[in-house]
N, C-alpha and C. Protein backbone atom coordinates (compact mmCIF):
# COMPACT_ATOMS: atom_id res chain seq x y z
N UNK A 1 34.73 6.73 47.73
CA UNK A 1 33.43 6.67 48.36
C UNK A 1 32.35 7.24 47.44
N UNK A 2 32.74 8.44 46.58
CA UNK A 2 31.86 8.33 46.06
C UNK A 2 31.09 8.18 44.91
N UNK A 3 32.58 6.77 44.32
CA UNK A 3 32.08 6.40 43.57
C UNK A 3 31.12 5.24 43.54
N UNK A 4 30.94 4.28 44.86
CA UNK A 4 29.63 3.87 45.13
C UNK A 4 28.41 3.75 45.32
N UNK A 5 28.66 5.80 45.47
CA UNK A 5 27.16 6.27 45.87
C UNK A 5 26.67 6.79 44.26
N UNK A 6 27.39 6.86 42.77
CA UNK A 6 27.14 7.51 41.96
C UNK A 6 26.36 6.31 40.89
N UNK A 7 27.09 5.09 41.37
CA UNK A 7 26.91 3.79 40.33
C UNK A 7 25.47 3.39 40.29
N UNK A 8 24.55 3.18 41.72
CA UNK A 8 22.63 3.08 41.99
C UNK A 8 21.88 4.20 41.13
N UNK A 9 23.01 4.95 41.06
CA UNK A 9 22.37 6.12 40.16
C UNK A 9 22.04 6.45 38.70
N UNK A 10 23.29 5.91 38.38
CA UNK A 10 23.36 5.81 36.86
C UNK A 10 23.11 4.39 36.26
N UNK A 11 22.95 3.10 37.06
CA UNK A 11 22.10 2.00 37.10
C UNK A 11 20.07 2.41 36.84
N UNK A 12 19.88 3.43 37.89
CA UNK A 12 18.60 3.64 37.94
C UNK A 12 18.28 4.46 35.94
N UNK A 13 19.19 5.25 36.08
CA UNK A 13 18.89 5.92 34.81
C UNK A 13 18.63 5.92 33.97
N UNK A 14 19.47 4.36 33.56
CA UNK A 14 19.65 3.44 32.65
C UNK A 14 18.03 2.77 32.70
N UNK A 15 17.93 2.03 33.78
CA UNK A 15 16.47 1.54 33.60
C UNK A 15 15.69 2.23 33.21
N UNK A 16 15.25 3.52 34.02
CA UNK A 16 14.22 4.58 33.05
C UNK A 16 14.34 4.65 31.90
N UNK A 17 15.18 4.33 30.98
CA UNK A 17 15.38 4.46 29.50
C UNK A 17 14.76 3.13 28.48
N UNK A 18 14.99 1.99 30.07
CA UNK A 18 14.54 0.92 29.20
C UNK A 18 13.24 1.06 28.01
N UNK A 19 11.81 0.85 29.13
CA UNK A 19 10.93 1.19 28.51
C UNK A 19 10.41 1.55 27.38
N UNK A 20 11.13 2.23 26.61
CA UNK A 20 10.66 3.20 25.87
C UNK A 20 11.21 2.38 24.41
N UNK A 21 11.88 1.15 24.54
CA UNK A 21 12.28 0.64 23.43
C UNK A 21 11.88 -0.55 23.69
N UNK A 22 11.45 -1.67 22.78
CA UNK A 22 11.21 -2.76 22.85
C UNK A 22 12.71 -3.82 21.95
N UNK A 23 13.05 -3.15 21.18
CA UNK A 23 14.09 -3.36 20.60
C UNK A 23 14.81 -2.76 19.68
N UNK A 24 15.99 -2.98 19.85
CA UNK A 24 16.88 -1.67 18.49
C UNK A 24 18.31 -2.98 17.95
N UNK A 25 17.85 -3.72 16.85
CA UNK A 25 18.96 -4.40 16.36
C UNK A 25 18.56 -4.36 14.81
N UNK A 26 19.88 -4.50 14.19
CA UNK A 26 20.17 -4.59 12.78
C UNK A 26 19.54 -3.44 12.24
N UNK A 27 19.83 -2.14 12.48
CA UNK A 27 19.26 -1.21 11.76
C UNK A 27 17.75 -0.36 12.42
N UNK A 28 17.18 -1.43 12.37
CA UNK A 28 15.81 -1.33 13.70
C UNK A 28 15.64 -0.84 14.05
N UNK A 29 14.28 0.02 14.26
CA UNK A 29 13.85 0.59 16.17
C UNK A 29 12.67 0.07 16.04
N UNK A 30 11.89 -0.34 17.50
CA UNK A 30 11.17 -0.47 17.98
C UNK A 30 10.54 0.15 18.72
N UNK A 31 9.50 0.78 19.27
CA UNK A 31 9.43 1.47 19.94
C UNK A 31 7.42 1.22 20.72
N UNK A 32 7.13 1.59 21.87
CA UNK A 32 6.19 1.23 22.25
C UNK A 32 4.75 2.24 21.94
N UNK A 33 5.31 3.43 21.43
CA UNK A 33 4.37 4.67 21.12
C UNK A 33 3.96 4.90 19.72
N UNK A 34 2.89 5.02 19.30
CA UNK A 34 3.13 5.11 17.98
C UNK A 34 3.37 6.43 17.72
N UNK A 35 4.31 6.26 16.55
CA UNK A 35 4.23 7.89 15.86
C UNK A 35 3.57 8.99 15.11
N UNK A 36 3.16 9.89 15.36
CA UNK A 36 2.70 10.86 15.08
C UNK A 36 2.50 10.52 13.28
N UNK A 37 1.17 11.86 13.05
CA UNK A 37 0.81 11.55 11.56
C UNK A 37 2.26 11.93 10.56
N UNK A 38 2.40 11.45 9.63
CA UNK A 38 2.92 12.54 8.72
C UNK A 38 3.05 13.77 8.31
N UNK A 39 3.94 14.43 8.83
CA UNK A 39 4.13 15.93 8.16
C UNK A 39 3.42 16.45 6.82
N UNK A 40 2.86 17.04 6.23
CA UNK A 40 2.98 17.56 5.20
C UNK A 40 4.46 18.44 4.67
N UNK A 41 4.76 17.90 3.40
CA UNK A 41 6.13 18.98 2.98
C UNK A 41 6.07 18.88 1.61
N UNK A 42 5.99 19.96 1.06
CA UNK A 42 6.69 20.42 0.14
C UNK A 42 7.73 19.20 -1.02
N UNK A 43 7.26 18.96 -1.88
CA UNK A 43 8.24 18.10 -2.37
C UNK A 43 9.08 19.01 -3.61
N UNK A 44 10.38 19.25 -3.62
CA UNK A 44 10.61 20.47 -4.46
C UNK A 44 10.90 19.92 -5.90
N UNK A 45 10.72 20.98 -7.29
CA UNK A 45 11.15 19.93 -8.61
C UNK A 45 12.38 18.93 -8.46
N UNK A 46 12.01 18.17 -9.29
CA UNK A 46 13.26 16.70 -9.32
C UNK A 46 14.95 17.57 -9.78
N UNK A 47 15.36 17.15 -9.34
CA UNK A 47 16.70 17.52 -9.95
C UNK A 47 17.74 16.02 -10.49
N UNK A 48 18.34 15.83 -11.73
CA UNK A 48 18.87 14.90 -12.45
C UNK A 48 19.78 14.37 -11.52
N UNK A 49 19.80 12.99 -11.57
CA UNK A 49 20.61 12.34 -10.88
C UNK A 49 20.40 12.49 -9.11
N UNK A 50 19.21 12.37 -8.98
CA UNK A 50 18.69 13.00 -7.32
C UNK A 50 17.31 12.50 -7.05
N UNK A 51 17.32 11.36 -6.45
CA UNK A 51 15.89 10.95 -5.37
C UNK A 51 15.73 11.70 -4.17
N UNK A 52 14.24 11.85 -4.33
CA UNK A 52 13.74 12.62 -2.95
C UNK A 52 13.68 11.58 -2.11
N UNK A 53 13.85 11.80 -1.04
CA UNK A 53 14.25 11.23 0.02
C UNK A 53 13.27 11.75 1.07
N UNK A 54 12.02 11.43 1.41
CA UNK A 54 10.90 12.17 2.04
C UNK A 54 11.15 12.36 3.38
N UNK A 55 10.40 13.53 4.49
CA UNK A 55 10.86 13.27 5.57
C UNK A 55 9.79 12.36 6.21
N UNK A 56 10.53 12.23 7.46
CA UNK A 56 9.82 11.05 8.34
C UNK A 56 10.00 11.49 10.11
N UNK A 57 9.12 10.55 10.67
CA UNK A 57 9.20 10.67 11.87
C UNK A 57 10.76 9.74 12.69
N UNK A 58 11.39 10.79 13.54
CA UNK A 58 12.51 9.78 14.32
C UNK A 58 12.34 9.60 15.31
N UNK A 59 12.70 8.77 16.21
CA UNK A 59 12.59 8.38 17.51
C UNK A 59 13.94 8.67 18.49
N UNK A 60 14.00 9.73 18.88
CA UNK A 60 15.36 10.13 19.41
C UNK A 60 15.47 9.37 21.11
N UNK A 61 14.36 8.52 21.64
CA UNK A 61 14.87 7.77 22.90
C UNK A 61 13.80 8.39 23.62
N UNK A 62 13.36 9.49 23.87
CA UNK A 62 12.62 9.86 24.56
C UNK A 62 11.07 10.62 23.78
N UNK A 63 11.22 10.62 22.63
CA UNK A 63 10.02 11.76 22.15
C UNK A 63 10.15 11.48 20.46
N UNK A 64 9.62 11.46 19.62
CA UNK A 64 9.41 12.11 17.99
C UNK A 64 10.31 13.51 18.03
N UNK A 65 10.69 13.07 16.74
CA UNK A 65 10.89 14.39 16.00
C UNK A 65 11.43 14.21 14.32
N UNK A 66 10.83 15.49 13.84
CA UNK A 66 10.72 15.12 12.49
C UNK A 66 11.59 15.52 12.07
N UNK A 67 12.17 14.44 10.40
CA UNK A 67 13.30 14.50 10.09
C UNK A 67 13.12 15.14 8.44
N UNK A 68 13.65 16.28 8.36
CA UNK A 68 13.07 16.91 6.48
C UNK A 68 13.57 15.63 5.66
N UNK A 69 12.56 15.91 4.54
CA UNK A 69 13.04 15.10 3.36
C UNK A 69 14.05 15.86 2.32
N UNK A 70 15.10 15.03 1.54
CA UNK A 70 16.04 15.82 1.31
C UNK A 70 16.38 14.73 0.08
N UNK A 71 17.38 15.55 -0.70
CA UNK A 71 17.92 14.55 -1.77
C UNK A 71 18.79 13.82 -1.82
N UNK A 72 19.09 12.78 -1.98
CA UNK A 72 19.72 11.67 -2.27
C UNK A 72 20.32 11.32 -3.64
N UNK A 73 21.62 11.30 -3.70
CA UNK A 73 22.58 10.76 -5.06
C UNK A 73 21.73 9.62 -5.42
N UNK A 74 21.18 9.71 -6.44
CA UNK A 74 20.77 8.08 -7.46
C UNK A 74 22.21 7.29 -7.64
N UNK A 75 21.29 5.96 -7.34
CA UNK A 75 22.19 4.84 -7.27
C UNK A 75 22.04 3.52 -8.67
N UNK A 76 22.78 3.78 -10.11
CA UNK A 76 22.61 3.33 -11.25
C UNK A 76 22.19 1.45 -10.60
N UNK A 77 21.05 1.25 -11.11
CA UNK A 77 20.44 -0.24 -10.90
C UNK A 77 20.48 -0.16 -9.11
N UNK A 78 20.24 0.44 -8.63
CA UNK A 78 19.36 0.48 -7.60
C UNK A 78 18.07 1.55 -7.57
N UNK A 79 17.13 0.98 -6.68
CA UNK A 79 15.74 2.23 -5.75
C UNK A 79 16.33 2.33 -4.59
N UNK A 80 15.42 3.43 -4.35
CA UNK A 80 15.52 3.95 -3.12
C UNK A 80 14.32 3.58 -1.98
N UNK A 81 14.25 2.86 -1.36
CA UNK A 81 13.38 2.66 0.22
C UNK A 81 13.37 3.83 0.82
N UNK A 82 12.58 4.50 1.29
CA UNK A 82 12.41 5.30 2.23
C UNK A 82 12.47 4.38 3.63
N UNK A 83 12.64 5.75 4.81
CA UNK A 83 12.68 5.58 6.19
C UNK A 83 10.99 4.76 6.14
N UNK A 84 10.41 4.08 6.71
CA UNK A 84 9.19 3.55 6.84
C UNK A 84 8.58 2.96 8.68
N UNK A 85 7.52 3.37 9.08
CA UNK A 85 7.27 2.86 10.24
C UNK A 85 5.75 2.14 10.34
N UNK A 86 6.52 0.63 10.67
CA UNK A 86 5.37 -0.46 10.69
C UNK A 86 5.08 -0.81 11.93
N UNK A 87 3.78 -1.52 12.37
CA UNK A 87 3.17 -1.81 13.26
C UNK A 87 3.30 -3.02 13.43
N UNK A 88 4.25 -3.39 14.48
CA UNK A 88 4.13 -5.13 14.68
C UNK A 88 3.77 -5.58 15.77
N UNK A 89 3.64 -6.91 16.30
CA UNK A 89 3.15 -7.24 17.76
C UNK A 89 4.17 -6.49 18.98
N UNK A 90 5.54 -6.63 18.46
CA UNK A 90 5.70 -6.06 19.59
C UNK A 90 5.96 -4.62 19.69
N UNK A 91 5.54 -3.94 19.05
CA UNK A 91 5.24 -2.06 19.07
C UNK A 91 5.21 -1.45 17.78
N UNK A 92 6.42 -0.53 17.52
CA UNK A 92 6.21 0.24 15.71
C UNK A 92 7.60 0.49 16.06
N UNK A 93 7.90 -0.25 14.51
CA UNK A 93 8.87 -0.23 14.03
C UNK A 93 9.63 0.41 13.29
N UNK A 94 10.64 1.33 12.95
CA UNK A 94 11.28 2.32 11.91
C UNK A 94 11.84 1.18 11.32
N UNK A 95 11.95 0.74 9.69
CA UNK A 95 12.77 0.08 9.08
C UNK A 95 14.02 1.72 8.25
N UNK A 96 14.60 1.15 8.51
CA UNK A 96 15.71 2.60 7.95
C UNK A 96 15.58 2.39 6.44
N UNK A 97 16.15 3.49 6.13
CA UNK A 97 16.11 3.47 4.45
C UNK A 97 17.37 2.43 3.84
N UNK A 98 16.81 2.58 2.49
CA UNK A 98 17.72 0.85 1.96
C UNK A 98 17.77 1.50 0.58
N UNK A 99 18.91 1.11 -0.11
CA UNK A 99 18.90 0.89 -1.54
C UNK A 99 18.39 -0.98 -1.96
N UNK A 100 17.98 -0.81 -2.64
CA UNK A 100 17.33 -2.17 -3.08
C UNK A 100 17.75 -2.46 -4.35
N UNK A 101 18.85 -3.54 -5.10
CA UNK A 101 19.13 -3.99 -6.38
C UNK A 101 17.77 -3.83 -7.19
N UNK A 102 17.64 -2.88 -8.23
CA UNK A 102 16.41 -3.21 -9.09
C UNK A 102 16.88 -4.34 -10.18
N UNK A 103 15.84 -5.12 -10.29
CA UNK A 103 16.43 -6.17 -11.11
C UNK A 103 15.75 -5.44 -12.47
N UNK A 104 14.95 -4.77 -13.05
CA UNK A 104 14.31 -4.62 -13.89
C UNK A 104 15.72 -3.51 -14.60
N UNK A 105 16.20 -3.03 -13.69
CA UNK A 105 17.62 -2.31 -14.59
C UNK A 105 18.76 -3.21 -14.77
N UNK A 106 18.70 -4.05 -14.21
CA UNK A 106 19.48 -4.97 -14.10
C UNK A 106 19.74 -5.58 -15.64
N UNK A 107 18.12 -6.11 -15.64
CA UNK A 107 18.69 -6.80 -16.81
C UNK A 107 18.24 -6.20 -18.17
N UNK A 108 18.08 -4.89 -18.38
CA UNK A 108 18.09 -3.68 -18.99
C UNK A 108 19.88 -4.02 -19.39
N UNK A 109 20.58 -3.98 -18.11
CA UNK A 109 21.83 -3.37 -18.62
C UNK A 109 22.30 -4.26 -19.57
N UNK A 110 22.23 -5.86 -18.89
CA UNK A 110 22.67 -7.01 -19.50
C UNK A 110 22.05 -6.89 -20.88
N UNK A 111 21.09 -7.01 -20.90
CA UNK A 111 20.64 -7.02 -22.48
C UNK A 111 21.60 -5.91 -23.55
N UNK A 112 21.62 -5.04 -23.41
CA UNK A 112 22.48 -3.78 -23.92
C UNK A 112 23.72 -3.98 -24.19
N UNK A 113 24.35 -5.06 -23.08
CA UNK A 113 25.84 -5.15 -23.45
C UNK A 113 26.40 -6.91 -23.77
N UNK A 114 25.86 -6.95 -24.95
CA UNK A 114 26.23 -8.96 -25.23
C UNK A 114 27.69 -9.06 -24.90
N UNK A 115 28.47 -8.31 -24.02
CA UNK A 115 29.92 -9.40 -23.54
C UNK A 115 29.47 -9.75 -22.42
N UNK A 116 28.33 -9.19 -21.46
CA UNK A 116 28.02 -9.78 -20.23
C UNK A 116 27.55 -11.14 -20.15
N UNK A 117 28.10 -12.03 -19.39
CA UNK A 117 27.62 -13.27 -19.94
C UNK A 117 25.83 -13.02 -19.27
N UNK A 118 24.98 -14.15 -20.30
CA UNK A 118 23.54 -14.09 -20.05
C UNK A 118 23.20 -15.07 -18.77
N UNK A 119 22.17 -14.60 -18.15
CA UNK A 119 21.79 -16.15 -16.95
C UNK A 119 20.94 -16.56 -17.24
């Protein structure tokens, strides 16, 4: 019995949560609020073999909260994307952070090593 009376409940709960997202796929958030300015922080000296990794605003479901920026292992012939939040029709978007193939090391390397075949 009362597990019939618990299910309207945690149905309702669920809906209250809807709202607050417009969509969350492939990495994604969406969200209907925009986020707060940028923090100011501290960016500390570089250290070898280490991208800063800036902080950013997160969207934990119900509210912001800010996430420190921190270092990140370098990735040989890749960049680093930061966390980023864009404005689209249907609300603001977090794109998550990405390594991105740099092609400009890319073909740095190729050149350097003539057994790689050329394209």
């Amino acid at each position: 019995m009362k597990r019939k009376t618990l299910a309207p409940f945690f149905a309702a709960a669920a809906l209250v949560a809807v709202p607050a997202f417009a969509a969350h796929t492939t990495g994604k958030l969406t969200v209907t609020q925009p986020p707060p300015m940028a923090s100011a922080e501290d960016t500390p000296a570089q250290r070898e073999g280490h991208i800063w990794a800036p902080g950013y605003w997160h969207w934990t479901g119900t509210k912001y909260e800010w996430t420190k920026g921190h270092f990140v292992t370098a990735r040989k012939g890749y960049r680093y994307e930061a966390p980023r939040w864009v404005q689209e029709p249907a609300g603001w978007t977090l794109y998550p952070e990405k390594w991105v193939m740099d092609e400009d090391d890319k073909e740095k390397t190729v050149s350097r090593d003539s057994s790689l075949p050329k394209r």
